[in-house]
Protein backbone atom coordinates (compact mmCIF):
# COMPACT_ATOMS: atom_id res chain seq x y z
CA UNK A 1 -75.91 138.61 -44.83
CA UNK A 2 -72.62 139.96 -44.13
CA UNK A 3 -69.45 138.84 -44.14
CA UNK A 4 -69.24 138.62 -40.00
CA UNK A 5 -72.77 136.47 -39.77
CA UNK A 6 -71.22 134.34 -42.24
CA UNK A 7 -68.12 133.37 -41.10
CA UNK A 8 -70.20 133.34 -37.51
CA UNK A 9 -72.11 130.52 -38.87
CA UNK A 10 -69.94 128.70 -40.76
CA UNK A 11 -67.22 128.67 -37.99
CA UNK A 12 -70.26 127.09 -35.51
CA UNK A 13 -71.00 124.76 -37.89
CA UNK A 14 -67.61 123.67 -37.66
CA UNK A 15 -67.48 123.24 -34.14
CA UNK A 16 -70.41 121.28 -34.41
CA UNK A 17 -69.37 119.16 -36.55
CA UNK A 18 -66.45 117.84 -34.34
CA UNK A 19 -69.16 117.51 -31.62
CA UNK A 20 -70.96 115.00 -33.13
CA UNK A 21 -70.13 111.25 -32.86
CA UNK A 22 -68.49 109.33 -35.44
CA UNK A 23 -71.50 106.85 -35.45
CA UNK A 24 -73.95 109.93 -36.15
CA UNK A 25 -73.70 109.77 -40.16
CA UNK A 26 -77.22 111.58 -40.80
CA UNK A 27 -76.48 113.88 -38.61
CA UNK A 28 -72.96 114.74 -39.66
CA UNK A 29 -73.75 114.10 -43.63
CA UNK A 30 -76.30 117.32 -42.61
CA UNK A 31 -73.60 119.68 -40.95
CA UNK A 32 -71.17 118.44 -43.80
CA UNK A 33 -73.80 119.98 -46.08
CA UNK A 34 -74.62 123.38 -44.29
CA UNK A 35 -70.84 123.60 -43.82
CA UNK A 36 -70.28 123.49 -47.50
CA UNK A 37 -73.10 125.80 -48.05
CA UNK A 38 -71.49 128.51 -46.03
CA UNK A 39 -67.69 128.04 -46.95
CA UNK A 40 -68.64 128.83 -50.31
CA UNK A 41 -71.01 131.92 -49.54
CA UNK A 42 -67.85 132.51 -47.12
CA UNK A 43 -65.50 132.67 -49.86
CA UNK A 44 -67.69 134.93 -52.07
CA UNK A 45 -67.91 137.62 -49.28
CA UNK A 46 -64.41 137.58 -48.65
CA UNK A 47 -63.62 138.17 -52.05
CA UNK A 48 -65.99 140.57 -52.29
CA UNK A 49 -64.29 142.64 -49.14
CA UNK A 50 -61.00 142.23 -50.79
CA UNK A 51 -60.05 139.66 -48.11
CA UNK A 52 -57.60 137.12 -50.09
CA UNK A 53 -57.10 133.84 -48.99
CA UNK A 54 -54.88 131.09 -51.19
CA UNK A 55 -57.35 127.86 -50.61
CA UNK A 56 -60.04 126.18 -48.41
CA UNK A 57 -58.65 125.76 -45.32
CA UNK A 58 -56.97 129.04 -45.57
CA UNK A 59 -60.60 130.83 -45.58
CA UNK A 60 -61.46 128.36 -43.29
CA UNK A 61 -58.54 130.00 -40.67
CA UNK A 62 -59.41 133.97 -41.69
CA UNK A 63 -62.88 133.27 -40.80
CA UNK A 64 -61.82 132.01 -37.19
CA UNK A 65 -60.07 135.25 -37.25
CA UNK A 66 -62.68 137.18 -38.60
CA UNK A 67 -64.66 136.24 -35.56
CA UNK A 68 -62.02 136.65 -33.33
CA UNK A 69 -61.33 140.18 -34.25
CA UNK A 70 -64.73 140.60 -33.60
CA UNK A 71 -65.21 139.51 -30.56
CA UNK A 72 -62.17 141.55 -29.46
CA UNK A 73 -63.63 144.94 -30.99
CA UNK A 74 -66.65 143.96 -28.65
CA UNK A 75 -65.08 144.17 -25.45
CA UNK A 76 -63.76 140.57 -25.51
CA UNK A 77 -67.29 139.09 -25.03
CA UNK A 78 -67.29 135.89 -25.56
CA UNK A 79 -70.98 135.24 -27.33
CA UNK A 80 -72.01 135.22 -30.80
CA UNK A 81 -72.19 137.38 -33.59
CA UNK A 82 -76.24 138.27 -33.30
CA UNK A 83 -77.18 137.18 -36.97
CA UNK A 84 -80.62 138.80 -38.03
């Protein structure tokens, strides 16, 4: 995977994430878990693209702008990353 289809899915698991309802534990425990998944696989490709980043949440915020910047470069479309 590259470093664009990951930070695509880890930034839509995100916003999933705050869609679900507080009373949805299963359900959120399982995003949690993907989430955590793909931060981590996030931080390995940005480090391996050179991309620094000084914690968490600040790889959290380059891979919103990752995606952004992607977006942008095609045409300001505002769907997905295709991932496969």
């Amino acid at each position: 995977m590259t470093l664009i289809e990951v930070a695509q899915i880890y930034t839509d698991l995100v916003k999933a994430e705050k869609e679900i309802p507080e009373t949805e534990n299963h359900a959120k425990d399982q995003i949690n878990a993907l989430r955590t998944k793909y931060h981590e696989l996030l931080m390995v490709k940005m480090k391996e693209q050179g991309i620094e980043f000084s914690d968490r949440f600040d790889a959290m915020n380059k891979a919103f702008e990752i995606i952004q910047k992607e977006k942008v470069a095609r045409g300001g479309q505002n769907q997905p990353v295709r991932v496969g």
